[in-house]
C-alpha atoms as a PDB file:
ATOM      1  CA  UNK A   1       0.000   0.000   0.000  1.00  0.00           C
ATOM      2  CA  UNK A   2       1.150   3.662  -0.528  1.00  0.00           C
ATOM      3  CA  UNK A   3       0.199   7.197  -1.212  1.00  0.00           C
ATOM      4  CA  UNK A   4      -0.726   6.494  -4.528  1.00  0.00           C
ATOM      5  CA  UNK A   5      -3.219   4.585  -3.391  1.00  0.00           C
ATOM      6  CA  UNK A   6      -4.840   7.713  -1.637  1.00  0.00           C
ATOM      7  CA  UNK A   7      -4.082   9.434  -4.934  1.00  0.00           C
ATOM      8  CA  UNK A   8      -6.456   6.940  -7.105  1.00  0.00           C
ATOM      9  CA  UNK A   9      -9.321   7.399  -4.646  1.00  0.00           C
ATOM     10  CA  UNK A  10      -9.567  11.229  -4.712  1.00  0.00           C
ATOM     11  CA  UNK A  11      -8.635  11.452  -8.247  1.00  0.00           C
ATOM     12  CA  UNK A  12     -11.560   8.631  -9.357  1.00  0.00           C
ATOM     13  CA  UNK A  13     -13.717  10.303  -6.493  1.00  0.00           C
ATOM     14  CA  UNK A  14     -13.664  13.769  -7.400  1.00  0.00           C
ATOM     15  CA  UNK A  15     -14.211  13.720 -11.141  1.00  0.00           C
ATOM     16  CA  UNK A  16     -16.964  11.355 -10.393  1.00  0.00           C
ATOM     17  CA  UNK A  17     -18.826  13.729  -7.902  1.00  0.00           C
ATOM     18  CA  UNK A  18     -18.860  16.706 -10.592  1.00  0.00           C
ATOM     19  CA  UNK A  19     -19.854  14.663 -13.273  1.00  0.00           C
ATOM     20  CA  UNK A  20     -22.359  13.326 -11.132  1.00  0.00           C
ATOM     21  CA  UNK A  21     -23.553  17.129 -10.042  1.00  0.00           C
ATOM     22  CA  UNK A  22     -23.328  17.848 -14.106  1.00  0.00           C
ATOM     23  CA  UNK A  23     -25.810  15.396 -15.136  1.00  0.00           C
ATOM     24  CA  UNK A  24     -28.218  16.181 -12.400  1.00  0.00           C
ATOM     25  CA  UNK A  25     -28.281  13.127 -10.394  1.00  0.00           C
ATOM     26  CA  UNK A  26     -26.462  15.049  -7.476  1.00  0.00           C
ATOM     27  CA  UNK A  27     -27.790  18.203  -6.426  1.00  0.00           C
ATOM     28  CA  UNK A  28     -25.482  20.136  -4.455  1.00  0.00           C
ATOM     29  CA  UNK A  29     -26.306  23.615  -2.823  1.00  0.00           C
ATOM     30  CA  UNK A  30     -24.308  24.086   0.007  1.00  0.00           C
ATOM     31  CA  UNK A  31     -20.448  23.151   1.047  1.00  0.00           C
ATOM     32  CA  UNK A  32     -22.222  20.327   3.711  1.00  0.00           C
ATOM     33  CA  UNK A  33     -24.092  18.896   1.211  1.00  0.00           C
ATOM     34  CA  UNK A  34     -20.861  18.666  -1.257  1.00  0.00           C
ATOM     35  CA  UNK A  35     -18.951  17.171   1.751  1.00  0.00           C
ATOM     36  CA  UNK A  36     -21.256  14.420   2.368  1.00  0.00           C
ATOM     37  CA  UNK A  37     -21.388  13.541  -1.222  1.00  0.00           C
ATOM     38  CA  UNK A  38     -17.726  13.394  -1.551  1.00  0.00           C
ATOM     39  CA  UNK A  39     -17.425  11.337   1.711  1.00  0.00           C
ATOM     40  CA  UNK A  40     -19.974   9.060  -0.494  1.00  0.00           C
ATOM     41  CA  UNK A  41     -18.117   8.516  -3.490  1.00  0.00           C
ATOM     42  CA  UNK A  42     -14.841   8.363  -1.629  1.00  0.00           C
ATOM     43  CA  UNK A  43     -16.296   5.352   0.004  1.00  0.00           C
ATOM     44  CA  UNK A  44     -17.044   3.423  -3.030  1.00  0.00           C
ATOM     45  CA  UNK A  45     -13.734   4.413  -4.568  1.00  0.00           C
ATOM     46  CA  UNK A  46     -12.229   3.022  -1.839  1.00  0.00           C
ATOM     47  CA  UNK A  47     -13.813  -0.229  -2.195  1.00  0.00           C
ATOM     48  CA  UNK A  48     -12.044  -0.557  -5.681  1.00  0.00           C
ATOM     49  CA  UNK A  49      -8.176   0.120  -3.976  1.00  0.00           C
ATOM     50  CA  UNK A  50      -8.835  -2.707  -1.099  1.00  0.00           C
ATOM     51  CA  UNK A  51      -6.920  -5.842  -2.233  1.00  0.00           C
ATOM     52  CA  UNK A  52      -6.882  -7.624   0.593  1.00  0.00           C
ATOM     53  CA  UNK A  53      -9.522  -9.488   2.660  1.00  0.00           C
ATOM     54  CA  UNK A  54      -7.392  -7.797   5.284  1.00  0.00           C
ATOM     55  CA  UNK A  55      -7.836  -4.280   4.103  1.00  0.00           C
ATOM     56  CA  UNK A  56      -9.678  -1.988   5.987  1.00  0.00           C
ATOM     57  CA  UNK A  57     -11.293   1.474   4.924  1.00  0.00           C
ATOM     58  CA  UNK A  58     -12.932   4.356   7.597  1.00  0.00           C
ATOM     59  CA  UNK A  59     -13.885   8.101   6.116  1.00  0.00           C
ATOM     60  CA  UNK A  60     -15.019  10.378   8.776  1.00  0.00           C
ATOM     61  CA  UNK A  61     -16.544  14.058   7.936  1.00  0.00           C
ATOM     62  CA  UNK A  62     -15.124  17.183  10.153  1.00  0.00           C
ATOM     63  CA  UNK A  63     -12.550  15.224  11.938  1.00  0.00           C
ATOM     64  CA  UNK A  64     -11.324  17.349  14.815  1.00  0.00           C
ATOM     65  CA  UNK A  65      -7.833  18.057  15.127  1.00  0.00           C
ATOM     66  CA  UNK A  66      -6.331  18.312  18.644  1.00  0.00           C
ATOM     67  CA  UNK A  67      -2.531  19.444  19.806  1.00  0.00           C
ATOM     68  CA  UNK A  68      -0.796  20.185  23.397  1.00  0.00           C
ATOM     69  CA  UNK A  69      -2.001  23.786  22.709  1.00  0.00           C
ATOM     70  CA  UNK A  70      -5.929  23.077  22.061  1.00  0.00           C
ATOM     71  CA  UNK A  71      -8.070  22.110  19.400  1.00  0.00           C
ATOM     72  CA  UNK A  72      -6.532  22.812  15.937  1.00  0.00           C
ATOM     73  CA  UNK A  73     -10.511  23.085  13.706  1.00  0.00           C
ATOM     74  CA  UNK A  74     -11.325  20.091  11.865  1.00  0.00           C
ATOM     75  CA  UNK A  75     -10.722  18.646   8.458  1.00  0.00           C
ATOM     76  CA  UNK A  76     -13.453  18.198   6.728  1.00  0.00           C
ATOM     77  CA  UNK A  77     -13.191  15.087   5.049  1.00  0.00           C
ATOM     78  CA  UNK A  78     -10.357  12.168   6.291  1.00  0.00           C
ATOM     79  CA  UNK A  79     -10.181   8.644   5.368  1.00  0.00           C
ATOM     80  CA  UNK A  80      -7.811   5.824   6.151  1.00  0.00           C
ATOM     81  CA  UNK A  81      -6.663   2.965   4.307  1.00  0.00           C
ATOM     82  CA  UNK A  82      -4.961   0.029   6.864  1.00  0.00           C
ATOM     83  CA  UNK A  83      -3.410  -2.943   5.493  1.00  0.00           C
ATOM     84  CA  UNK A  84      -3.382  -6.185   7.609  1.00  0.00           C
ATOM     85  CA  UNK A  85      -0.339  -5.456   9.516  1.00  0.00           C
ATOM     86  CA  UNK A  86      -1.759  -2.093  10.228  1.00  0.00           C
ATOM     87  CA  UNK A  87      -0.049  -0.037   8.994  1.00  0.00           C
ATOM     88  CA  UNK A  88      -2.224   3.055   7.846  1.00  0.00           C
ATOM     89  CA  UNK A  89      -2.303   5.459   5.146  1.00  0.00           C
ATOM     90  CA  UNK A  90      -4.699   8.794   5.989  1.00  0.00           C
ATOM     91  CA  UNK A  91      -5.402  11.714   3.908  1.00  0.00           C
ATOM     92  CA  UNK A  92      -6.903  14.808   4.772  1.00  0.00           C
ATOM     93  CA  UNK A  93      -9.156  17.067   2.063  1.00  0.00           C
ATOM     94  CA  UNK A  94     -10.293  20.388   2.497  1.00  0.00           C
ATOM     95  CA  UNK A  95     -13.403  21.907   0.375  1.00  0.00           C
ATOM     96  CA  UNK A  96     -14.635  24.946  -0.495  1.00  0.00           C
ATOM     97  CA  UNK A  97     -17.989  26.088  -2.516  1.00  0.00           C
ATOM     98  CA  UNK A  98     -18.372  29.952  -3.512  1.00  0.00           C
ATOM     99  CA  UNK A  99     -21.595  30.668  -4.849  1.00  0.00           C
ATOM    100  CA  UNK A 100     -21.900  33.923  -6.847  1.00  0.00           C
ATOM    101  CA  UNK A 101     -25.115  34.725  -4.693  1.00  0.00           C
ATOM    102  CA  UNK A 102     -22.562  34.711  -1.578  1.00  0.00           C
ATOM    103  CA  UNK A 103     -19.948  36.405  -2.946  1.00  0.00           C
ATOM    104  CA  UNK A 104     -17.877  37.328  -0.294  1.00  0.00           C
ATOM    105  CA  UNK A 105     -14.780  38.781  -1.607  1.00  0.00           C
ATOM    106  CA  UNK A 106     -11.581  39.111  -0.900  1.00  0.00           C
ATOM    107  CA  UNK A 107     -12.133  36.964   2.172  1.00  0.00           C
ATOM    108  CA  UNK A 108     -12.747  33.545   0.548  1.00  0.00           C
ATOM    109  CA  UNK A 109      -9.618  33.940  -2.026  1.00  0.00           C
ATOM    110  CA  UNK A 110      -7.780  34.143   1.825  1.00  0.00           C
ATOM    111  CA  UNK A 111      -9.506  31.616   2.935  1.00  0.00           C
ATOM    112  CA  UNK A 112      -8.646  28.919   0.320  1.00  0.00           C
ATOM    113  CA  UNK A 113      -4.989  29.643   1.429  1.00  0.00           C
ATOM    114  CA  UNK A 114      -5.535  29.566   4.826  1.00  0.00           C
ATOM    115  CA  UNK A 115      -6.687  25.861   3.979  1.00  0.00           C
ATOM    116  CA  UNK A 116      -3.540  25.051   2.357  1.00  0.00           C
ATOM    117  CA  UNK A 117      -1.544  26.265   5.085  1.00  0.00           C
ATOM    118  CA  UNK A 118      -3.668  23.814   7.731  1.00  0.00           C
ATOM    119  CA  UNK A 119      -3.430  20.324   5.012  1.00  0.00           C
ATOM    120  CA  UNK A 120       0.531  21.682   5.374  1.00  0.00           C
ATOM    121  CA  UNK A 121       0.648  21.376   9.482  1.00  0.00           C
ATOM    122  CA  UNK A 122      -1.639  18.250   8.857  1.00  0.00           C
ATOM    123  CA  UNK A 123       1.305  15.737   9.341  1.00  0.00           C
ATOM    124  CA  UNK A 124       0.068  14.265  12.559  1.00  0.00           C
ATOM    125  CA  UNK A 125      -2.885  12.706  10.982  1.00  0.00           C
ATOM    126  CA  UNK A 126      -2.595  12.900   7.085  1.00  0.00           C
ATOM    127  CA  UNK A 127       0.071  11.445   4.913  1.00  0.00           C
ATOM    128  CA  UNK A 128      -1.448  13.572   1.853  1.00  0.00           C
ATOM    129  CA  UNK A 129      -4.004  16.671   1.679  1.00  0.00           C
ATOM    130  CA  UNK A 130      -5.932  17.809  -1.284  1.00  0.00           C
ATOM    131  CA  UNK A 131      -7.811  21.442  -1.448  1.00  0.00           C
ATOM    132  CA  UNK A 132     -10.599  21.210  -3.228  1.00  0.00           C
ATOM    133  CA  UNK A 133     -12.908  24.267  -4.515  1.00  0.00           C
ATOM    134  CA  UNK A 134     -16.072  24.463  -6.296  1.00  0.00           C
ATOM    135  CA  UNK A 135     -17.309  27.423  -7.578  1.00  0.00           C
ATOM    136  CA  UNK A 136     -20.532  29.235 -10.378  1.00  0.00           C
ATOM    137  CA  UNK A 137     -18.717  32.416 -10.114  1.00  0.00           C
ATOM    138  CA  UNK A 138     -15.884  32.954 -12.746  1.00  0.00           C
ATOM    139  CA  UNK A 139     -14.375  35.405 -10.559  1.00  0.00           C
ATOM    140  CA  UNK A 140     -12.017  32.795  -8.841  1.00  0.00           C
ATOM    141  CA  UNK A 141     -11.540  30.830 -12.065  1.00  0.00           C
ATOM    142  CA  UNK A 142     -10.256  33.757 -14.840  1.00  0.00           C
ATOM    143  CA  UNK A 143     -11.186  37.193 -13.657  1.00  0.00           C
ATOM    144  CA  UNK A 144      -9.208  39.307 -15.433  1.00  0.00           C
ATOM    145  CA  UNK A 145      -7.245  40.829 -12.848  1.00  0.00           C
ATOM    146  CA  UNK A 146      -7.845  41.684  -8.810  1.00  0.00           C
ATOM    147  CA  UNK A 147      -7.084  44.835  -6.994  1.00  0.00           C
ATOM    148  CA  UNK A 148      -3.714  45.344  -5.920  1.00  0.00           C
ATOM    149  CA  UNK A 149      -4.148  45.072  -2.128  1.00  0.00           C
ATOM    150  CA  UNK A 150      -5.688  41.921  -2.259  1.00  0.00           C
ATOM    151  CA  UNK A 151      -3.262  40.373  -5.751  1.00  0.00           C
ATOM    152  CA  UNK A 152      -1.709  38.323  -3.304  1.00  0.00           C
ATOM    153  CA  UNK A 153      -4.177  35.221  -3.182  1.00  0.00           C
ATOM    154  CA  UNK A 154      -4.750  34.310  -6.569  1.00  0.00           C
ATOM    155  CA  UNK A 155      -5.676  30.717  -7.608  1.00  0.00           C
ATOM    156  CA  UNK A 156      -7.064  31.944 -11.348  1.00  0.00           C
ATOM    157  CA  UNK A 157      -6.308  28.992 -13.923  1.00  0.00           C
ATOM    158  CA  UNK A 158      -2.874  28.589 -14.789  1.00  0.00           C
ATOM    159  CA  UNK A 159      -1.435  30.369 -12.365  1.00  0.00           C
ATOM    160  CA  UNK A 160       1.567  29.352  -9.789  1.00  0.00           C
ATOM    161  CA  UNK A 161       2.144  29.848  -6.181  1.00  0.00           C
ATOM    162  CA  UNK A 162       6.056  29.700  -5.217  1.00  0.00           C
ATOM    163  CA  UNK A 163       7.390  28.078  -1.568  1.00  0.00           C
ATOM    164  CA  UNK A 164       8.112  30.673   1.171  1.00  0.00           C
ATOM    165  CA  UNK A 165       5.883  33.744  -0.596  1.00  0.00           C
ATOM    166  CA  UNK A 166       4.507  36.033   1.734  1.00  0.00           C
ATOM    167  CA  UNK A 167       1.185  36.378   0.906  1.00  0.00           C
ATOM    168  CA  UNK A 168      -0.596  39.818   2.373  1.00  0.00           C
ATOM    169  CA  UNK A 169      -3.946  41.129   2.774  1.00  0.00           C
ATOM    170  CA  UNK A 170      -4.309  44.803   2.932  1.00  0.00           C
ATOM    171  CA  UNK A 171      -7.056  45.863   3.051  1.00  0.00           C
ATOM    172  CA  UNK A 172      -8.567  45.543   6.576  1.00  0.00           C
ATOM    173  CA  UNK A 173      -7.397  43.035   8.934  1.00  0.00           C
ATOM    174  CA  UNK A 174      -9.306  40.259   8.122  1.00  0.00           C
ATOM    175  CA  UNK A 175      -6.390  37.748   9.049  1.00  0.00           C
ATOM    176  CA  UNK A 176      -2.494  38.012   9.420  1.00  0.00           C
ATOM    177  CA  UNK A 177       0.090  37.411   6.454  1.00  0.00           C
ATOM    178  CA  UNK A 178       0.176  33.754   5.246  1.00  0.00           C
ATOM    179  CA  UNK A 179       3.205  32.042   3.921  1.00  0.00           C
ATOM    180  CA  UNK A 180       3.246  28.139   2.441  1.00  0.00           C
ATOM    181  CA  UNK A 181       6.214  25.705   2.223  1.00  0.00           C
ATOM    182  CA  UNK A 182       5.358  24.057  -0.806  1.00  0.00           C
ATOM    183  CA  UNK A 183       5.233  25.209  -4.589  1.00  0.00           C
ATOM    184  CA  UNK A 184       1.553  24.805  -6.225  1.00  0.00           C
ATOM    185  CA  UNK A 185       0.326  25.271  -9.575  1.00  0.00           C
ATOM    186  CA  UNK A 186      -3.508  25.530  -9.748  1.00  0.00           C
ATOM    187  CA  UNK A 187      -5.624  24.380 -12.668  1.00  0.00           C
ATOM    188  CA  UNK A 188      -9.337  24.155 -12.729  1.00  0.00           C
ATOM    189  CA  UNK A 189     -10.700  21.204 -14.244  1.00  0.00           C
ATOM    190  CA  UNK A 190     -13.708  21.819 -16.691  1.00  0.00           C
ATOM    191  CA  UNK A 191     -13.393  25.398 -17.058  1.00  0.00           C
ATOM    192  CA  UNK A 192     -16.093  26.069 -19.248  1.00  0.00           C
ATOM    193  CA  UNK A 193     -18.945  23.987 -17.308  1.00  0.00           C
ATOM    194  CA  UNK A 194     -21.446  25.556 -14.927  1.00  0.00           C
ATOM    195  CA  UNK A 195     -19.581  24.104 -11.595  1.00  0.00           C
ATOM    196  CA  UNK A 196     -15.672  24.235 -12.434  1.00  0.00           C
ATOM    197  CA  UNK A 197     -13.015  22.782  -9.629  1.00  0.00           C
ATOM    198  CA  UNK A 198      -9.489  23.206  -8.265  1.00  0.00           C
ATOM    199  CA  UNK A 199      -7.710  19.967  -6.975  1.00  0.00           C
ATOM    200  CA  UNK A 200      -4.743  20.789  -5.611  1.00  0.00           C
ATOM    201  CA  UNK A 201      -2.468  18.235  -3.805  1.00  0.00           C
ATOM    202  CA  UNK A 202      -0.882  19.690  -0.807  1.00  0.00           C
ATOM    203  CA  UNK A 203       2.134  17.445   0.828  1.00  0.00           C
ATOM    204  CA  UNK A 204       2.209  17.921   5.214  1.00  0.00           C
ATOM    205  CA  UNK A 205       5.337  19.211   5.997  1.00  0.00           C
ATOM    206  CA  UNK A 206       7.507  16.769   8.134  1.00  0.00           C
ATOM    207  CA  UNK A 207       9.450  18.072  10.877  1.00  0.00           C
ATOM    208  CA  UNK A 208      12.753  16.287  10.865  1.00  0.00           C
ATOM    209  CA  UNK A 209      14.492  15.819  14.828  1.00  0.00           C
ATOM    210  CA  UNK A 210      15.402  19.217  16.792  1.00  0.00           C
END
């Protein structure tokens, strides 16, 4: 068993959801009820990975995390592949659905960042993360351009996000300067179709020894 493994679940699963959504036999208005469909599919993509009798699979929806220091929020969809030695394989995914009638810009472009940064930190439970956003309002897929005090979080197709960037927000003070580890390039899948999507693989940062 490996990562890859994880890989073939949300990369069969997520597709499928959207086509699903596309022809009409899911109908999906809110971010809970594209969660729970997700966890769904993710399930029975699952069931195609196990190869062993042995195998075992668990998905749970807005798994807490918890440190020394508190409770860390929660991830809102985990699963777990365990082979018969148990040894375990967990990924973590984090989702997010803009609707045009909830526009709520620029604090959802530094919100979708925010996410990244938390699948990053995720080490302790996940072995891979995924961000995940769904969206009927072109403005996070190809606006033209975005103002300058707000430039920094941009996720438009095609563009690319370099390790150790300060991102800043400033106008207001809506949340503090964010800065990843890793490098991303984001591309939404289906550009053109009513409900477009950004998978983006994020890697948890391992801490070697102090």
């Amino acid at each position: 068993m490996s990562l890859s493994r994880l890989r073939n679940i949300v990369h069969l699963a997520v597709p499928t959801l959207f086509r699903q959504i596309s022809g009409g036999r899911v109908r999906c208005e809110s971010e809970a009820t594209l969660q729970l469909h997700l966890g769904r599919i993710i399930s029975s993509a699952a069931d195609l990975e196990i190869i062993s009798e042995r195998e075992t699979f668990s998905v749970e929806l807005e798994k807490p995390l918890r440190s020394n220091g508190g409770k860390r929020g929660r991830i809102d969809v985990w699963f777990r592949l365990t082979d018969g030695d148990g040894r375990e394989w967990r990924c973590a995914i984090e989702l997010k659905f803009f609707k045009r009638e909830n526009h709520r810009e620029p604090n959802n472009r530094y919100d979708v960042f925010k996410d990244i940064a938390r699948l990053e930190q995720c080490a302790d439970v996940a072995d891979l993360g995924f961000m995940l956003v769904a969206t009927d309002h072109r403005h996070y897929v190809d606006q033209t351009s975005y103002s300058s005090d707000t430039s920094d979080f941009d996720f438009r197709h095609g563009r690319e996000y370099a390790g150790g960037t300060a991102l800043t927000y400033k106008t207001g003070a809506y949340g503090p300067p964010i800065t990843l580890a890793g490098n991303y390039a984001f591309g939404w899948s289906e550009c053109s179709s009513a409900l477009p999507y950004l998978l983006v693989e994020v890697p948890p940062i391992r801490l070697g020894p102090a």
